[in-house]
PDB file of N, CA and C in Angstrom:
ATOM      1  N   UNK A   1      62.603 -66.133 -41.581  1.00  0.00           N
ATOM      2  CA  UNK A   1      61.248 -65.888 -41.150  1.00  0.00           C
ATOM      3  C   UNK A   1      61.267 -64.854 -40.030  1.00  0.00           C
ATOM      4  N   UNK A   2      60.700 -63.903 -39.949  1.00  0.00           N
ATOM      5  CA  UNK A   2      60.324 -62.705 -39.262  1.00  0.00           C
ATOM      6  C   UNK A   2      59.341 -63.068 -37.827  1.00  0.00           C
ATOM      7  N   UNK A   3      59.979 -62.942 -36.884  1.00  0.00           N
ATOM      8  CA  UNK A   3      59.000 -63.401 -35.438  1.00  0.00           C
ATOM      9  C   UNK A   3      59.365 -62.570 -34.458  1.00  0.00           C
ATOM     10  N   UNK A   4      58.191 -62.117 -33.978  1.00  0.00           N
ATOM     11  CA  UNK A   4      58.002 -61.052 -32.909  1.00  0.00           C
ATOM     12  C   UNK A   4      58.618 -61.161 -31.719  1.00  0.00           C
ATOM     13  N   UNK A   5      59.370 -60.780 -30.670  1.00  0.00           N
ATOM     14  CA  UNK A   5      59.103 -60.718 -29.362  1.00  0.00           C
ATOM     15  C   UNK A   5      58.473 -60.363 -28.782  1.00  0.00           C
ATOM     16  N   UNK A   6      57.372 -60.839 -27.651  1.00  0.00           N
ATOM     17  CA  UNK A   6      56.872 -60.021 -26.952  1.00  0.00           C
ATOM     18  C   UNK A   6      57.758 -59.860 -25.520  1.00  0.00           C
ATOM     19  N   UNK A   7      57.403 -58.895 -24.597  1.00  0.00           N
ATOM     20  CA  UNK A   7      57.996 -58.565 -23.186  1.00  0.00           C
ATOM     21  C   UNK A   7      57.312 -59.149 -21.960  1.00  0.00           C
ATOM     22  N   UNK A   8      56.399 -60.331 -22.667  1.00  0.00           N
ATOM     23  CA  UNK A   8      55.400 -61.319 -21.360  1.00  0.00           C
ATOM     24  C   UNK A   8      55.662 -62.527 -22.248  1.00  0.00           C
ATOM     25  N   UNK A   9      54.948 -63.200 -21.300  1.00  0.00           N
ATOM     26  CA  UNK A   9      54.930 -65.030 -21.709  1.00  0.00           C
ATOM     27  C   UNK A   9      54.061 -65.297 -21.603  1.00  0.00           C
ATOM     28  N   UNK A  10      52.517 -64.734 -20.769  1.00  0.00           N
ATOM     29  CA  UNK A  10      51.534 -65.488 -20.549  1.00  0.00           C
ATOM     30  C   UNK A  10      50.319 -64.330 -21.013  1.00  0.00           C
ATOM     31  N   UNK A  11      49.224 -64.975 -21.347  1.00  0.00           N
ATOM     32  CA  UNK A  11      48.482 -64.060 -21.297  1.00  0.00           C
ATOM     33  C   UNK A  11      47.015 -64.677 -20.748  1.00  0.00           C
ATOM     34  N   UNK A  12      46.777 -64.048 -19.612  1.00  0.00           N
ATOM     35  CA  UNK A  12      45.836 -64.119 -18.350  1.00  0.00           C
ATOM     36  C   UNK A  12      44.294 -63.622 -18.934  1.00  0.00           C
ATOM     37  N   UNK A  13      43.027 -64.672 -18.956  1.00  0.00           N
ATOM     38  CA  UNK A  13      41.685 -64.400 -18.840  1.00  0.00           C
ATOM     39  C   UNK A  13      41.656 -63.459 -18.046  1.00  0.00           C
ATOM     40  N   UNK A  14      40.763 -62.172 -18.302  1.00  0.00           N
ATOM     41  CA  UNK A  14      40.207 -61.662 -17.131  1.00  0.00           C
ATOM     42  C   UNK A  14      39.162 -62.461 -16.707  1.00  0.00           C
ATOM     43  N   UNK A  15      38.975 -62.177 -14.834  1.00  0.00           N
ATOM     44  CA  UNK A  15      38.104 -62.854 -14.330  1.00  0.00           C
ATOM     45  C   UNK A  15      36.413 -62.277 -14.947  1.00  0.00           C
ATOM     46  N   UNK A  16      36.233 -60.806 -15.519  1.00  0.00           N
ATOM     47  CA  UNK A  16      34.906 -60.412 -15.933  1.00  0.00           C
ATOM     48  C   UNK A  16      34.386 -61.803 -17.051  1.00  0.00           C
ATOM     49  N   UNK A  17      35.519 -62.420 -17.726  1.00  0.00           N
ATOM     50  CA  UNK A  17      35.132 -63.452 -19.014  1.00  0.00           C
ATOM     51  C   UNK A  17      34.513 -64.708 -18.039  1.00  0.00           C
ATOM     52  N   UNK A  18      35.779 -64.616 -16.834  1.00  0.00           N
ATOM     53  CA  UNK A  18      35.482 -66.148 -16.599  1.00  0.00           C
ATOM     54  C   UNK A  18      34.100 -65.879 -15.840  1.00  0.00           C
ATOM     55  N   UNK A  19      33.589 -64.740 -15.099  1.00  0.00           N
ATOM     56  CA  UNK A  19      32.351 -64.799 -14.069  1.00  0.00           C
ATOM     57  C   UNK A  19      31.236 -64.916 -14.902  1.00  0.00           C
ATOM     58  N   UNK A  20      30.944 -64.989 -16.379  1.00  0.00           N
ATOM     59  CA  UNK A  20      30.069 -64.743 -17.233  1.00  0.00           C
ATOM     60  C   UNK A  20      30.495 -66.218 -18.241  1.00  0.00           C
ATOM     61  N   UNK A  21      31.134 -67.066 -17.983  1.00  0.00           N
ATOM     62  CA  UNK A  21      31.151 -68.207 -18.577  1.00  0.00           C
ATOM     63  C   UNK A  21      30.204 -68.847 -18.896  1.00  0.00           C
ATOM     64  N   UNK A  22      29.482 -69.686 -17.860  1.00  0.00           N
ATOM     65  CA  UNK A  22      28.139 -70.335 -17.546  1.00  0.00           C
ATOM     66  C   UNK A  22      27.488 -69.738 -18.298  1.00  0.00           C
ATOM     67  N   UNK A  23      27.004 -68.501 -18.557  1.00  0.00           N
ATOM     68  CA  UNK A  23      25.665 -67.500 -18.789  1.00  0.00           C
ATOM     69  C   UNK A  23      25.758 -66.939 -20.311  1.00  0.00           C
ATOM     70  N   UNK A  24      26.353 -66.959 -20.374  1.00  0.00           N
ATOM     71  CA  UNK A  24      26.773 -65.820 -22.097  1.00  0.00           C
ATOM     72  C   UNK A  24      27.962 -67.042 -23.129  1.00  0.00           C
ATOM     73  N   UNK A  25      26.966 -66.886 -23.963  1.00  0.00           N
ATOM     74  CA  UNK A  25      28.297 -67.795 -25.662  1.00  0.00           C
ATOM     75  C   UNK A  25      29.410 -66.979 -25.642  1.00  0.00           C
ATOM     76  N   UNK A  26      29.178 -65.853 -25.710  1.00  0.00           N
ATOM     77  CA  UNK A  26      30.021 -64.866 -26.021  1.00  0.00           C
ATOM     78  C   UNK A  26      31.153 -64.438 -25.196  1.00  0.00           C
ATOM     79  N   UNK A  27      31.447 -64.806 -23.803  1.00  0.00           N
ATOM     80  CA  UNK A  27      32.087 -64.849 -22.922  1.00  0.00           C
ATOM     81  C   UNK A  27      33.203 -66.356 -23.379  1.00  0.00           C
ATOM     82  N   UNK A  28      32.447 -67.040 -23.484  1.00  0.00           N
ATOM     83  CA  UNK A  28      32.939 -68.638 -23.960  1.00  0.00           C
ATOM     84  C   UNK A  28      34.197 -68.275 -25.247  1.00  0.00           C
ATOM     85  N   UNK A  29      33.365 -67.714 -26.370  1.00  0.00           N
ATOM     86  CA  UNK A  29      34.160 -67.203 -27.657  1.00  0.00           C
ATOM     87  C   UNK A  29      35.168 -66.487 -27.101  1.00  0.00           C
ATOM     88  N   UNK A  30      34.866 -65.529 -26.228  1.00  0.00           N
ATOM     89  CA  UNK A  30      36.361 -64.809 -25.874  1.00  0.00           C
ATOM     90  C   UNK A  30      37.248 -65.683 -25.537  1.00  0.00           C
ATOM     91  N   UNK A  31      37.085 -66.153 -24.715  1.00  0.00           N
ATOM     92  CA  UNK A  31      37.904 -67.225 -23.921  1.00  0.00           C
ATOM     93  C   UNK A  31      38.581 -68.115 -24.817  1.00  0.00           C
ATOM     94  N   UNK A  32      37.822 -68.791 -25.714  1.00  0.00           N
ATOM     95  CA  UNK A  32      38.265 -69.533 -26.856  1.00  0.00           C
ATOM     96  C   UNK A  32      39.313 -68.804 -27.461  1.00  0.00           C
ATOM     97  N   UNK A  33      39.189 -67.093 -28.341  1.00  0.00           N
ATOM     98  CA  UNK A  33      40.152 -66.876 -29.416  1.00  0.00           C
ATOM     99  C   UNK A  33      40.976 -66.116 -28.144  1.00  0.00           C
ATOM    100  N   UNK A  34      41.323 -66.010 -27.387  1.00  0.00           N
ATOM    101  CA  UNK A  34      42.440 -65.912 -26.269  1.00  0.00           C
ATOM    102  C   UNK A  34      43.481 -66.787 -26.401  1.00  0.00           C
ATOM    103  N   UNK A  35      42.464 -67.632 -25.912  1.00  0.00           N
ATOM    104  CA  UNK A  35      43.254 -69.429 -25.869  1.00  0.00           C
ATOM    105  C   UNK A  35      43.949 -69.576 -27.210  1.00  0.00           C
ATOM    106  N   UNK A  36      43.377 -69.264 -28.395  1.00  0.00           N
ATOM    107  CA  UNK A  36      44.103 -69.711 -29.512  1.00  0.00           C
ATOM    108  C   UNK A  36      45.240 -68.752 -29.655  1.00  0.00           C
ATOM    109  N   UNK A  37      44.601 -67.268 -29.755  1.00  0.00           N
ATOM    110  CA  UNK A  37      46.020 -66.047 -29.790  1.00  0.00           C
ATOM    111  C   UNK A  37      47.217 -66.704 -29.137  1.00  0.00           C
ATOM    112  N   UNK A  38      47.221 -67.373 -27.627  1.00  0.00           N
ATOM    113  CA  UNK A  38      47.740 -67.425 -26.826  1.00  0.00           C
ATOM    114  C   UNK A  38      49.171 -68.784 -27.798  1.00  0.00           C
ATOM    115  N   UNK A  39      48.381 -69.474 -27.798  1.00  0.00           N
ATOM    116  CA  UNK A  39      49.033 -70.716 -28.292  1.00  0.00           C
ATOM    117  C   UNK A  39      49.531 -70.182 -29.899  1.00  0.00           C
ATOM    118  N   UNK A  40      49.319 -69.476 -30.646  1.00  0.00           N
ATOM    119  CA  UNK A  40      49.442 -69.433 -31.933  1.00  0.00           C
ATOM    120  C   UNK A  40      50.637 -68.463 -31.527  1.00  0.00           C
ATOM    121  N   UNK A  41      50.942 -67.558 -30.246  1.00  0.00           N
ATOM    122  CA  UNK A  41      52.008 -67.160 -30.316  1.00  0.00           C
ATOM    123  C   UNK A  41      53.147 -68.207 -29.287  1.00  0.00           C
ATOM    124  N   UNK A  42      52.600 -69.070 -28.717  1.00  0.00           N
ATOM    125  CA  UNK A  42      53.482 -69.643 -27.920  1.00  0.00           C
ATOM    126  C   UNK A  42      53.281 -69.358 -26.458  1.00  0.00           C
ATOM    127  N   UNK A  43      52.414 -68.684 -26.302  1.00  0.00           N
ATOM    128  CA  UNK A  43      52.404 -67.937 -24.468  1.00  0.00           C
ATOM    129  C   UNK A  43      51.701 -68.872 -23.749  1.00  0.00           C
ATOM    130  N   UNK A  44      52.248 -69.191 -22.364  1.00  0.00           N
ATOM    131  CA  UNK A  44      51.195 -69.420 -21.146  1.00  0.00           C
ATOM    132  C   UNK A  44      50.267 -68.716 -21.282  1.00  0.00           C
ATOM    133  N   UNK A  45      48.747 -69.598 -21.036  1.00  0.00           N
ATOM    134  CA  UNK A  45      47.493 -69.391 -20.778  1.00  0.00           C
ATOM    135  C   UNK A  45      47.060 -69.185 -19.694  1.00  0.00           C
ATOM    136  N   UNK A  46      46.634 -68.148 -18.838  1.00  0.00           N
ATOM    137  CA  UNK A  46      45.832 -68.659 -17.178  1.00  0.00           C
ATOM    138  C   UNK A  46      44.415 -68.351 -17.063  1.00  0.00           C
ATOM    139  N   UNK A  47      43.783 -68.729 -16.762  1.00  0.00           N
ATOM    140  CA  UNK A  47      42.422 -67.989 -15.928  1.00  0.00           C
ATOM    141  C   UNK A  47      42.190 -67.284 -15.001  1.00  0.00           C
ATOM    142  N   UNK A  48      41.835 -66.083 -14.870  1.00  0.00           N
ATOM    143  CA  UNK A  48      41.729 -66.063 -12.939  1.00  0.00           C
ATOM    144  C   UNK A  48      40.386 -65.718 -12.761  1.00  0.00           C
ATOM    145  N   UNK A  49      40.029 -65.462 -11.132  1.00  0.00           N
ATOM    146  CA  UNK A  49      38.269 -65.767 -11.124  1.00  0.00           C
ATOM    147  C   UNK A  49      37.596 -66.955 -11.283  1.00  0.00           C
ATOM    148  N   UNK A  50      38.219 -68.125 -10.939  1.00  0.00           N
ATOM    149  CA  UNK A  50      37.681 -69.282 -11.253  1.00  0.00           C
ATOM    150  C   UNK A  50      37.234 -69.203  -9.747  1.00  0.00           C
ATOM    151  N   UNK A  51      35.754 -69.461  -9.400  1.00  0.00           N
ATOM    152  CA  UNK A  51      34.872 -70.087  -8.108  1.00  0.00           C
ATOM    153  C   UNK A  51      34.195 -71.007  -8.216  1.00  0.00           C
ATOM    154  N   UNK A  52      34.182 -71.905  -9.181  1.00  0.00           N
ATOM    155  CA  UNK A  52      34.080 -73.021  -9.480  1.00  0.00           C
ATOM    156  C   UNK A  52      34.129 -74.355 -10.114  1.00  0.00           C
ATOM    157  N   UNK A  53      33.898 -75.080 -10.121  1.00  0.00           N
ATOM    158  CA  UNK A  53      34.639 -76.389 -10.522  1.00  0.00           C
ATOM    159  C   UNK A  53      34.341 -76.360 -11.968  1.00  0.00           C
ATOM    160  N   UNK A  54      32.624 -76.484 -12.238  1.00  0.00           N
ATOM    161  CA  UNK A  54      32.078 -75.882 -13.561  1.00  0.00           C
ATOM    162  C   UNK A  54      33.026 -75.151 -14.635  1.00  0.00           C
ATOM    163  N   UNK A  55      33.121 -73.767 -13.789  1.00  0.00           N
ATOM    164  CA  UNK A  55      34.258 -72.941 -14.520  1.00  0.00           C
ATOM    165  C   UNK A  55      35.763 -73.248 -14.982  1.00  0.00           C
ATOM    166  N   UNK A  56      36.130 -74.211 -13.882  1.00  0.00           N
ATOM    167  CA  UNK A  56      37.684 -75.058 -13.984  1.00  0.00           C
ATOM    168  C   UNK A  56      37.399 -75.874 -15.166  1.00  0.00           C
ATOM    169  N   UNK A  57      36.813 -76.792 -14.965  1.00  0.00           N
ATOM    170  CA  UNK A  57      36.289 -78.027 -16.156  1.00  0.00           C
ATOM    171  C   UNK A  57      36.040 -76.840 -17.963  1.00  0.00           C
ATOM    172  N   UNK A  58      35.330 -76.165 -17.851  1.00  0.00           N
ATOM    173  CA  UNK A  58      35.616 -75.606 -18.874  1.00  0.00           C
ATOM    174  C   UNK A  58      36.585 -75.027 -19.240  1.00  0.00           C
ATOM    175  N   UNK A  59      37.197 -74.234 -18.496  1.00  0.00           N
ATOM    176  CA  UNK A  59      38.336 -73.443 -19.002  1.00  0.00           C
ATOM    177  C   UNK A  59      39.535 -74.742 -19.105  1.00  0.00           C
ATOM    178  N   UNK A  60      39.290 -75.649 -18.460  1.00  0.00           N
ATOM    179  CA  UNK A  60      40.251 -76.714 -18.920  1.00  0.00           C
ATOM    180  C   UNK A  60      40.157 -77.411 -20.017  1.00  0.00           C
ATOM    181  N   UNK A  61      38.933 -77.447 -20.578  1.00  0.00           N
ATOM    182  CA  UNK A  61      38.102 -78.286 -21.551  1.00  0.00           C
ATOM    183  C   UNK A  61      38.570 -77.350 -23.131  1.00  0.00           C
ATOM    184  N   UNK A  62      38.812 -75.947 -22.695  1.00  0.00           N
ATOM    185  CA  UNK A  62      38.900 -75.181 -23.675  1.00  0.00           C
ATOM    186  C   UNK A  62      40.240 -75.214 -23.991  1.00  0.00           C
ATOM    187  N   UNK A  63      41.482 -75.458 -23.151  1.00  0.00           N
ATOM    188  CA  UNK A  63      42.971 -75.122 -23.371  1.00  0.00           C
ATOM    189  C   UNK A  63      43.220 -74.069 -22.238  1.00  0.00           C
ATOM    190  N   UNK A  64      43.161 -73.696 -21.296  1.00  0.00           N
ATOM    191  CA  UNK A  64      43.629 -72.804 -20.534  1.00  0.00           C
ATOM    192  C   UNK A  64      44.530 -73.565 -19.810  1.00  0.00           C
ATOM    193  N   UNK A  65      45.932 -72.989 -20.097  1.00  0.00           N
ATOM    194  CA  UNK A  65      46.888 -73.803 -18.818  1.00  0.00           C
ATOM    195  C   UNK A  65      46.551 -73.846 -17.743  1.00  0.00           C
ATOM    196  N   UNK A  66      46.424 -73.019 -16.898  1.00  0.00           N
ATOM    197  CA  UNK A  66      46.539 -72.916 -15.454  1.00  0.00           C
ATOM    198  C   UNK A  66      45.040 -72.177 -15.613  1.00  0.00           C
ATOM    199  N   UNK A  67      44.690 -72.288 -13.988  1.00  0.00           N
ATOM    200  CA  UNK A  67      43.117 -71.655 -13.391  1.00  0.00           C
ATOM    201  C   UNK A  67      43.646 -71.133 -12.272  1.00  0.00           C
ATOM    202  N   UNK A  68      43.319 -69.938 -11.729  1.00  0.00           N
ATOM    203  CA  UNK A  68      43.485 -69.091 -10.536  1.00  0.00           C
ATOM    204  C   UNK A  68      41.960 -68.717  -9.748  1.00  0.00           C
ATOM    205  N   UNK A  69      41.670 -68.868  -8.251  1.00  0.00           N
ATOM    206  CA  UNK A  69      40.859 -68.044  -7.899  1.00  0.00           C
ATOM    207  C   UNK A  69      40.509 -68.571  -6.989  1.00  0.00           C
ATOM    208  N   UNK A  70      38.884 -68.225  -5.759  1.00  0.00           N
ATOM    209  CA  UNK A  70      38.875 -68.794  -4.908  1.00  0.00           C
ATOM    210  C   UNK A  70      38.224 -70.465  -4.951  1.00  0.00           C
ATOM    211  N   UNK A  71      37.638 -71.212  -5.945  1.00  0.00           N
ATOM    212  CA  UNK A  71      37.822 -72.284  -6.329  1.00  0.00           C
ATOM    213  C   UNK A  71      39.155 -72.893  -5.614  1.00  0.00           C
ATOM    214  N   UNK A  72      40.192 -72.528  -5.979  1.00  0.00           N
ATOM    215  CA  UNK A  72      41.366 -73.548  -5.707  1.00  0.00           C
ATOM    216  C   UNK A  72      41.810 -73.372  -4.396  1.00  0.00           C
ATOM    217  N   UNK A  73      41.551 -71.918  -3.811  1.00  0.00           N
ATOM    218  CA  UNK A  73      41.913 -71.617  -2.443  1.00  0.00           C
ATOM    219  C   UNK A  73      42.194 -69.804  -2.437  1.00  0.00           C
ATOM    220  N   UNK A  74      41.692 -69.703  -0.584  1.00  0.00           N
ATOM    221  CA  UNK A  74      41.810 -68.122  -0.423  1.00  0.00           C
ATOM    222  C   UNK A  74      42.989 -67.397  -0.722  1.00  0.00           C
ATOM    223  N   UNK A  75      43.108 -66.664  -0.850  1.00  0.00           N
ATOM    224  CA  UNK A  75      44.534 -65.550  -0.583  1.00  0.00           C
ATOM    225  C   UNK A  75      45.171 -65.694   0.921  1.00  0.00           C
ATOM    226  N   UNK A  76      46.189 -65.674   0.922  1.00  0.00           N
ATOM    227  CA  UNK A  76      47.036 -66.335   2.445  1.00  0.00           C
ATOM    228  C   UNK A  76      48.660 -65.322   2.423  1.00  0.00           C
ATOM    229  N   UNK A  77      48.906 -65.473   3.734  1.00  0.00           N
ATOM    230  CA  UNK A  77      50.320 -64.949   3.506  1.00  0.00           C
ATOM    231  C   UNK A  77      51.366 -65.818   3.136  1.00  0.00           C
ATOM    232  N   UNK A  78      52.347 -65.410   2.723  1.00  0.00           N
ATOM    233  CA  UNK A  78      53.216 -66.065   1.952  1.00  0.00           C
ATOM    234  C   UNK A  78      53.616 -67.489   2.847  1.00  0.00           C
ATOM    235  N   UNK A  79      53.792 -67.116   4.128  1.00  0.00           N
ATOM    236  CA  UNK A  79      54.319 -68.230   5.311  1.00  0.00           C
ATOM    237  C   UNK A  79      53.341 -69.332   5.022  1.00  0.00           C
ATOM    238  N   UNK A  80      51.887 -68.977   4.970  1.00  0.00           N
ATOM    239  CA  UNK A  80      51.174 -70.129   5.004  1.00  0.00           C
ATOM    240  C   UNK A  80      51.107 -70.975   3.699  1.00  0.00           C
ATOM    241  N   UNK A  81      51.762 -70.022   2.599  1.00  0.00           N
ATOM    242  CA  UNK A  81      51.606 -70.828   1.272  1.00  0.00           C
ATOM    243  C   UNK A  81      52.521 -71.731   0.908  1.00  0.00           C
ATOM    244  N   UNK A  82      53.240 -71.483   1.732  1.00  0.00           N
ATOM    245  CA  UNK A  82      54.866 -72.153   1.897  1.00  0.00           C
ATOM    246  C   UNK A  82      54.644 -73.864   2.621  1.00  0.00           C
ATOM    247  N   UNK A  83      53.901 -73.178   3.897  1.00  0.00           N
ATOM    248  CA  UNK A  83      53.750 -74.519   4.547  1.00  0.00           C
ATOM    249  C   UNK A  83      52.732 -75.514   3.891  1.00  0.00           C
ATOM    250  N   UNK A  84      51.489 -74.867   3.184  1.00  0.00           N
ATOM    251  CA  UNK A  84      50.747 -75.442   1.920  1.00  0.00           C
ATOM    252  C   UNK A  84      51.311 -76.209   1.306  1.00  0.00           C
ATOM    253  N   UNK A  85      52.359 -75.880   0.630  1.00  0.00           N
ATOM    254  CA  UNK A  85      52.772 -76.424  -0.464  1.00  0.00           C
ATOM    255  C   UNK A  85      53.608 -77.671   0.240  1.00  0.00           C
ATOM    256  N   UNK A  86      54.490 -77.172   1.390  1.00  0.00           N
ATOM    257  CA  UNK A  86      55.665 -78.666   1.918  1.00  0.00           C
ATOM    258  C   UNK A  86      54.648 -79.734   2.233  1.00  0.00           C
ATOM    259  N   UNK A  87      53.361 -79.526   2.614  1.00  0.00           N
ATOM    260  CA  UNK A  87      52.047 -80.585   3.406  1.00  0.00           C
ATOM    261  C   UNK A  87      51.959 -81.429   1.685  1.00  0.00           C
ATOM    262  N   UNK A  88      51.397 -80.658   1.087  1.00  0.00           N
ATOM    263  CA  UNK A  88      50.728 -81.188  -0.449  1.00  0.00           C
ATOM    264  C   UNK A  88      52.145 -81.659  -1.150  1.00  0.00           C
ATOM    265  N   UNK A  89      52.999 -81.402  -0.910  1.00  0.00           N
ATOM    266  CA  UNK A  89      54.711 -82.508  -1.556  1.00  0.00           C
ATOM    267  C   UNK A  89      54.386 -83.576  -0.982  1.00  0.00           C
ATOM    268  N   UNK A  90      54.477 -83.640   0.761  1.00  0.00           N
ATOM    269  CA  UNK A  90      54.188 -84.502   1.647  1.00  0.00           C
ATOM    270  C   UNK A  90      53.442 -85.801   1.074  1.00  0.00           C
ATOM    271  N   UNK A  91      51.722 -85.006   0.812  1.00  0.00           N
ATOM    272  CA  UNK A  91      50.785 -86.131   0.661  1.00  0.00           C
ATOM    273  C   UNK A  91      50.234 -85.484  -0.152  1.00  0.00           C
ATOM    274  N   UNK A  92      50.630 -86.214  -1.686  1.00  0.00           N
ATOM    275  CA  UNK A  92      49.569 -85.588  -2.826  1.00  0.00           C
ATOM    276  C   UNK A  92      48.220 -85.946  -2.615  1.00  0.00           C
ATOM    277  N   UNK A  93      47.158 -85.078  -3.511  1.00  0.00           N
ATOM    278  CA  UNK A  93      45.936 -85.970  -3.378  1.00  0.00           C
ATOM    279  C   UNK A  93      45.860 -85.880  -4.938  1.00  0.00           C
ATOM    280  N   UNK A  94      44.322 -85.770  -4.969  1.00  0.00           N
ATOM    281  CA  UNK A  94      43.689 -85.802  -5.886  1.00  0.00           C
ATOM    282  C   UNK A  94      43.479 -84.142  -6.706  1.00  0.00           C
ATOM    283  N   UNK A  95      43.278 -84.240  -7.394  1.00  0.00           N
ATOM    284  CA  UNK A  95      43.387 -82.663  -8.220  1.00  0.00           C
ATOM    285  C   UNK A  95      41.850 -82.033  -8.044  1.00  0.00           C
ATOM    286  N   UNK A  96      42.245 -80.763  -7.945  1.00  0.00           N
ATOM    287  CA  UNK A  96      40.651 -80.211  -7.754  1.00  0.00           C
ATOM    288  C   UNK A  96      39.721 -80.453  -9.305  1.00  0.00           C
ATOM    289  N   UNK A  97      40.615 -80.492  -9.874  1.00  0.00           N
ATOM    290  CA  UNK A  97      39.591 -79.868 -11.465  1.00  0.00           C
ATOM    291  C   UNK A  97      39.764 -81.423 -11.817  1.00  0.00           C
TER     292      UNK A  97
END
């Protein structure tokens, strides 16, 4: 059987799909045959542009692995993402989405 390589693993929503989620079917459909391309070749899924929970819950609802954006938290320097992360090992909580 004949199978492709590709030179990525994931293939990333643009945030223009995800800011037009809520508002447009057609934004939704993209998102959807992404999600399927994605999985029918095997690749990580992400979102980015997620600012809200709404938007998380769907794109989770749809198959998107992962969600990126200011929803989950700002842009920071690396030092602080570091210490982020040893706090949240520390004391899990509850998940945003």
């Amino acid at each position: 059987m004949w199978r492709h390589t590709f030179p990525f693993t994931r293939i990333k929503t643009d945030r223009s799909f995800v800011a037009q989620l809520n508002s447009t079917p057609e934004s939704q459909a993209l998102i959807r045959a992404i999600i399927a391309i994605g999985e029918a070749l095997q690749l990580d899924i992400s979102a980015e542009g997620v600012e809200n929970e709404q938007q998380a819950r769907i794109l989770t609802a749809l198959g998107s692995g992962q969600v990126q954006g200011y929803y989950l938290g700002n842009p920071m320097p690396a030092e602080a993402t570091q210490t982020l992360i040893e706090q949240q090992a520390a004391a899990p909580s509850e998940s945003l989405i």
